[in-house]
PDB file of N, CA and C in Angstrom:
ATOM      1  N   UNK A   1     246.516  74.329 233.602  1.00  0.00           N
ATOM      2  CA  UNK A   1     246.064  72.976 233.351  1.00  0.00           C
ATOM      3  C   UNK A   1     244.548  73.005 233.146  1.00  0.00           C
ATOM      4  N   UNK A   2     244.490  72.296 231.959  1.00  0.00           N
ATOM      5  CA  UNK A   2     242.760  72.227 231.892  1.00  0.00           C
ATOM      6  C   UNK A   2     242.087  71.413 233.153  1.00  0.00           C
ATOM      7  N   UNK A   3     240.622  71.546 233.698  1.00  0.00           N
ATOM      8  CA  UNK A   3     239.793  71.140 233.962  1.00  0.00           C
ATOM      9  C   UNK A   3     238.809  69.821 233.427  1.00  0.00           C
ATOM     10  N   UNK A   4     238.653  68.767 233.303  1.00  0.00           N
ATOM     11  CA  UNK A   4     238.487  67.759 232.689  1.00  0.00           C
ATOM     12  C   UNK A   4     237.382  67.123 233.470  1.00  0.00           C
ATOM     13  N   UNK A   5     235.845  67.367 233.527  1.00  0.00           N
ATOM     14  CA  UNK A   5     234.778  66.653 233.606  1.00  0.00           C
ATOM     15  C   UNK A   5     235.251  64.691 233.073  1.00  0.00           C
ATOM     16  N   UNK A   6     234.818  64.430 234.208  1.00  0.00           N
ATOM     17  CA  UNK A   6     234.693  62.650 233.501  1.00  0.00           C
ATOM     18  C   UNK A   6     233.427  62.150 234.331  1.00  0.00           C
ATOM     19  N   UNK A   7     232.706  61.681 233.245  1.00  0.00           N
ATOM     20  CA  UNK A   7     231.033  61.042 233.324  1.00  0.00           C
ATOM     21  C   UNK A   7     231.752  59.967 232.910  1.00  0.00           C
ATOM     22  N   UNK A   8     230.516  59.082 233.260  1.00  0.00           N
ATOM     23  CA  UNK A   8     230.019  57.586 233.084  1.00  0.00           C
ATOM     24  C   UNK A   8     228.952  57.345 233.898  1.00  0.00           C
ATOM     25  N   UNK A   9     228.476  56.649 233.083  1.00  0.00           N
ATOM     26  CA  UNK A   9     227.501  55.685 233.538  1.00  0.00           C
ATOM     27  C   UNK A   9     227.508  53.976 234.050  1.00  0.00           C
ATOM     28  N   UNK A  10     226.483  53.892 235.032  1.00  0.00           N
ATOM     29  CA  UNK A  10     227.074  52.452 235.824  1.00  0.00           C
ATOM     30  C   UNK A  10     225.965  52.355 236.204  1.00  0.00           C
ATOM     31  N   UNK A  11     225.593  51.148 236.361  1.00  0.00           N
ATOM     32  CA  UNK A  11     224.039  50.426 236.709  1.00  0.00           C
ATOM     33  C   UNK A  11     224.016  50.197 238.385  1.00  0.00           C
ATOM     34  N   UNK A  12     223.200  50.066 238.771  1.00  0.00           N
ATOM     35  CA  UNK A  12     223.395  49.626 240.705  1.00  0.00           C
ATOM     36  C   UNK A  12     222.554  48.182 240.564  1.00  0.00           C
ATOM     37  N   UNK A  13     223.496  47.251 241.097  1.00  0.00           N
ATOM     38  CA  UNK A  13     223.056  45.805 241.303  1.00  0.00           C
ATOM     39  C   UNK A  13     222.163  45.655 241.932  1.00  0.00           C
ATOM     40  N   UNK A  14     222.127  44.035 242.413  1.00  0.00           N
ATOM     41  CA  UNK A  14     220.900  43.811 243.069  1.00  0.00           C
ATOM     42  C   UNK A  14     220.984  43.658 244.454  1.00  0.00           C
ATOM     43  N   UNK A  15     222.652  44.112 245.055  1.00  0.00           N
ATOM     44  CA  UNK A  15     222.882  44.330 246.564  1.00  0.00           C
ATOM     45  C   UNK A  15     223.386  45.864 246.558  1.00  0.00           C
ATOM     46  N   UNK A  16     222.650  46.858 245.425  1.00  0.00           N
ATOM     47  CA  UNK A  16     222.911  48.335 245.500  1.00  0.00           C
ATOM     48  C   UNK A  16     224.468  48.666 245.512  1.00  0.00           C
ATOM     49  N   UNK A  17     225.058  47.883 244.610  1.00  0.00           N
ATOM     50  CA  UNK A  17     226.347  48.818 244.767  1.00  0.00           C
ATOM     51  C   UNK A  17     226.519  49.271 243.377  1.00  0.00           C
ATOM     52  N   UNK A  18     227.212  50.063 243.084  1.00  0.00           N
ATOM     53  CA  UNK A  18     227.664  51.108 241.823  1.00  0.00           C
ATOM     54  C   UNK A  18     229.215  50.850 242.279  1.00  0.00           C
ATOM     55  N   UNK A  19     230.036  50.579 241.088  1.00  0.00           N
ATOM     56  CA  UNK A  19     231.247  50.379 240.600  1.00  0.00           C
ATOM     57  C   UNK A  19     231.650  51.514 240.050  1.00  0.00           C
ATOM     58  N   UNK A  20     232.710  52.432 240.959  1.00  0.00           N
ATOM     59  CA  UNK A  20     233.344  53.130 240.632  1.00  0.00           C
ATOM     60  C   UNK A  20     234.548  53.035 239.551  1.00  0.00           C
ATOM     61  N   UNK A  21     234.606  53.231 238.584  1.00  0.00           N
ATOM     62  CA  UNK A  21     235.713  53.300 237.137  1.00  0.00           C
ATOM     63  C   UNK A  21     237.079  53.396 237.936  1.00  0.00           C
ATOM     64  N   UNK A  22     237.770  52.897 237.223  1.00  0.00           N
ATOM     65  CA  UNK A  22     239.573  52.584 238.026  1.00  0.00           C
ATOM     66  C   UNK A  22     239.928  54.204 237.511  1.00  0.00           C
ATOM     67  N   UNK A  23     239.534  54.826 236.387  1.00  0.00           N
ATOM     68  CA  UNK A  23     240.351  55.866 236.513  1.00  0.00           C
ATOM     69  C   UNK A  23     239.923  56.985 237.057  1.00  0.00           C
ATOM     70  N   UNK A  24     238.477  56.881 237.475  1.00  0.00           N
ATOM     71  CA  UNK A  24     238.050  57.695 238.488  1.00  0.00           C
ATOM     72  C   UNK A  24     238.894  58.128 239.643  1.00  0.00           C
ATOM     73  N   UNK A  25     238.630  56.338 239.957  1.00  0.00           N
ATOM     74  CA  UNK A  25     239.553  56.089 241.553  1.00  0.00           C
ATOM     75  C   UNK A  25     240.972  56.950 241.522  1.00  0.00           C
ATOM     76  N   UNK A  26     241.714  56.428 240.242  1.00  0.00           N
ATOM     77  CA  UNK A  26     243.011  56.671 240.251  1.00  0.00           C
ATOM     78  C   UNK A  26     243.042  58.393 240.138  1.00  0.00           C
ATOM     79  N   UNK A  27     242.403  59.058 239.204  1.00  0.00           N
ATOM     80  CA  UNK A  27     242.234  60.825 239.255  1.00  0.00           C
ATOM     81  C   UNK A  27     242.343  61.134 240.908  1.00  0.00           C
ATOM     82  N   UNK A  28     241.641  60.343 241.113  1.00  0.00           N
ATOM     83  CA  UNK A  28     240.856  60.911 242.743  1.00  0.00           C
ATOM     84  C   UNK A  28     242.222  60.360 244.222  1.00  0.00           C
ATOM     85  N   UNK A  29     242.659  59.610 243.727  1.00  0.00           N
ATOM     86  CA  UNK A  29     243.793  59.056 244.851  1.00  0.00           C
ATOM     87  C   UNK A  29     242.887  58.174 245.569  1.00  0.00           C
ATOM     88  N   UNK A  30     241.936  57.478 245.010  1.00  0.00           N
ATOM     89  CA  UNK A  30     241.316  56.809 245.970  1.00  0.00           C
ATOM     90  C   UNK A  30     241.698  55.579 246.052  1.00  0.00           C
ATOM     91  N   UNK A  31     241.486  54.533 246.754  1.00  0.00           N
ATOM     92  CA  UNK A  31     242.393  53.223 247.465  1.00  0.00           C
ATOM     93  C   UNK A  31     240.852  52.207 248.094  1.00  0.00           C
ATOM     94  N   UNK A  32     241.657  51.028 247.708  1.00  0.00           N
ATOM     95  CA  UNK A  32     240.813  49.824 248.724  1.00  0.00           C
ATOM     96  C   UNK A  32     241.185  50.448 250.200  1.00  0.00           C
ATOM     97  N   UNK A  33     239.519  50.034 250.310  1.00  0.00           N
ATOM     98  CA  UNK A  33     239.708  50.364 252.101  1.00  0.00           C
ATOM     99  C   UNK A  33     239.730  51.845 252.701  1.00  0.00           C
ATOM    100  N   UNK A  34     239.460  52.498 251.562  1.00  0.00           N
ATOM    101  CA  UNK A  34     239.371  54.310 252.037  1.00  0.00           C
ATOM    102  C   UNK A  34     237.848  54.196 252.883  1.00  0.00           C
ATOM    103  N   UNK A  35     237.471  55.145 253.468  1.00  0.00           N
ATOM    104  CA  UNK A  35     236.403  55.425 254.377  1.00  0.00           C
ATOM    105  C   UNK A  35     235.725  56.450 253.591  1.00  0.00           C
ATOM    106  N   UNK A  36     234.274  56.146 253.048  1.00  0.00           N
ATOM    107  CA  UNK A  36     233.778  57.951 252.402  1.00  0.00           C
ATOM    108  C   UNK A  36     232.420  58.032 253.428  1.00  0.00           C
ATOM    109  N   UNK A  37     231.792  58.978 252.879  1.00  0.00           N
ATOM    110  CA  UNK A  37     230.485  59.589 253.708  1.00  0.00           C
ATOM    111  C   UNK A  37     229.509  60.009 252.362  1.00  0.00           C
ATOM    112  N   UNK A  38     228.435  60.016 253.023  1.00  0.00           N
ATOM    113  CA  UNK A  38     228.117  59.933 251.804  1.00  0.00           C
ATOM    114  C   UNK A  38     226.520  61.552 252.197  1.00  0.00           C
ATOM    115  N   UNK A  39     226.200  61.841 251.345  1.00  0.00           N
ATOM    116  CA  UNK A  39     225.466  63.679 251.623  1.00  0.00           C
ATOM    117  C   UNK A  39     224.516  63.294 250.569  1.00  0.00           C
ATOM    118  N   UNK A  40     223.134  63.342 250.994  1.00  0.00           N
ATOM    119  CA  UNK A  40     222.075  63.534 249.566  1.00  0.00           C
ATOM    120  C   UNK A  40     221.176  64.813 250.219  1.00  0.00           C
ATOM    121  N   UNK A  41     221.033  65.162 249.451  1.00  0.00           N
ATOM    122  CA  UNK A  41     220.290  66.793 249.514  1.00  0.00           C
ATOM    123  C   UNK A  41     218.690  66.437 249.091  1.00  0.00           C
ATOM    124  N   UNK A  42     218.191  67.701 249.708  1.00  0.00           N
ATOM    125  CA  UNK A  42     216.394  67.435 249.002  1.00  0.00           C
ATOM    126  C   UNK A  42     216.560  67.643 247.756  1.00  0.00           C
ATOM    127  N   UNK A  43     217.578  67.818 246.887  1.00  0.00           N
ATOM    128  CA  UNK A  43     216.870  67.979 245.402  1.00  0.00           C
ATOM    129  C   UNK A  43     217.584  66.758 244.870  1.00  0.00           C
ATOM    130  N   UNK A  44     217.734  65.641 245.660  1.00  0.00           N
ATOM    131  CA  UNK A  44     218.312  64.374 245.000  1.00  0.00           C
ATOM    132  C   UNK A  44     219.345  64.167 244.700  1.00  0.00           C
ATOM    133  N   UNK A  45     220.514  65.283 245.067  1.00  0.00           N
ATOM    134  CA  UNK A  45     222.021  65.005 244.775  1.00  0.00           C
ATOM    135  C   UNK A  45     222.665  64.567 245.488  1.00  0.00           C
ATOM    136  N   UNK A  46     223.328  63.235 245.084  1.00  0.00           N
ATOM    137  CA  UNK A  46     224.328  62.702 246.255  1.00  0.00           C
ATOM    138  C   UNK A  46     225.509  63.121 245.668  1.00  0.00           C
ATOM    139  N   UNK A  47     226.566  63.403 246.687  1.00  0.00           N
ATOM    140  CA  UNK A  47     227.927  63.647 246.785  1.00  0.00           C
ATOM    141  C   UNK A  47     228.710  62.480 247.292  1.00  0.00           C
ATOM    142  N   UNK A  48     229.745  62.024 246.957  1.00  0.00           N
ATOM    143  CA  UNK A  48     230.468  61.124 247.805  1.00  0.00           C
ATOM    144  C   UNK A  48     231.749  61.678 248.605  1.00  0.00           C
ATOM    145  N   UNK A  49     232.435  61.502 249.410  1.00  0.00           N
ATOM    146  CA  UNK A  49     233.009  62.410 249.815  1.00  0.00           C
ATOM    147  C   UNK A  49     234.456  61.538 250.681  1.00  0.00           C
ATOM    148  N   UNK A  50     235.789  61.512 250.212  1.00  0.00           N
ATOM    149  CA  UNK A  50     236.391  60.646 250.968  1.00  0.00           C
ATOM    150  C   UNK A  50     236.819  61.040 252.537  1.00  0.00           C
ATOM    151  N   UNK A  51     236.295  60.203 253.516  1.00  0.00           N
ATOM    152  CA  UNK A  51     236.439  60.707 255.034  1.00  0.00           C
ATOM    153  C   UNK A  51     237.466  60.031 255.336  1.00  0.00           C
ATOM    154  N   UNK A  52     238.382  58.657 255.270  1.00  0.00           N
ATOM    155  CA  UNK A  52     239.810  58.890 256.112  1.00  0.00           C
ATOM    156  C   UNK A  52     240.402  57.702 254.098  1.00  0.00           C
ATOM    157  N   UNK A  53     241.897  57.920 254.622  1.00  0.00           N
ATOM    158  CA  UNK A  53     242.597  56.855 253.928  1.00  0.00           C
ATOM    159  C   UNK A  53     242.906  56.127 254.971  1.00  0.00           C
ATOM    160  N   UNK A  54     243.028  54.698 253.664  1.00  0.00           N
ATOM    161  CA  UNK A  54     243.288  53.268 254.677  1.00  0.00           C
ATOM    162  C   UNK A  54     245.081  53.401 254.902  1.00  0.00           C
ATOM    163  N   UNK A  55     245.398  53.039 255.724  1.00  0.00           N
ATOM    164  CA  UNK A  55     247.050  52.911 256.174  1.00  0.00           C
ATOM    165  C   UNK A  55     247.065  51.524 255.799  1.00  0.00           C
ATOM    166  N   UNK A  56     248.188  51.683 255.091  1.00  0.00           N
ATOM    167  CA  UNK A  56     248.791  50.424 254.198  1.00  0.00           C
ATOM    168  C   UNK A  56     249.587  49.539 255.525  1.00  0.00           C
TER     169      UNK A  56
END
């Protein structure tokens, strides 16, 4: 199976949030109400990282 990079770009409002793309979410299994963490490094890279799923 290929490997498939997906970029986009997204602006951060004026209460700092960035809108994650639905098919991001959906690639990723991610869900309303998941828990992430979040890692920025000294050379400015943030990672997002999912820490629990929400129980339906």
């Amino acid at each position: 199976m290929e490997n498939k990079e997906t970029m986009t770009k997204r602006t951060l409002d004026e209460l700092g949030r960035i809108v994650i793309p639905k098919e991001i979410r959906a690639k990723l299994g991610w869900n309303e109400r998941d828990t992430f963490t979040f890692h920025c490094t000294e050379n400015n890279t943030l990672t997002l990282q999912l820490a629990e799923k929400h129980q339906s």
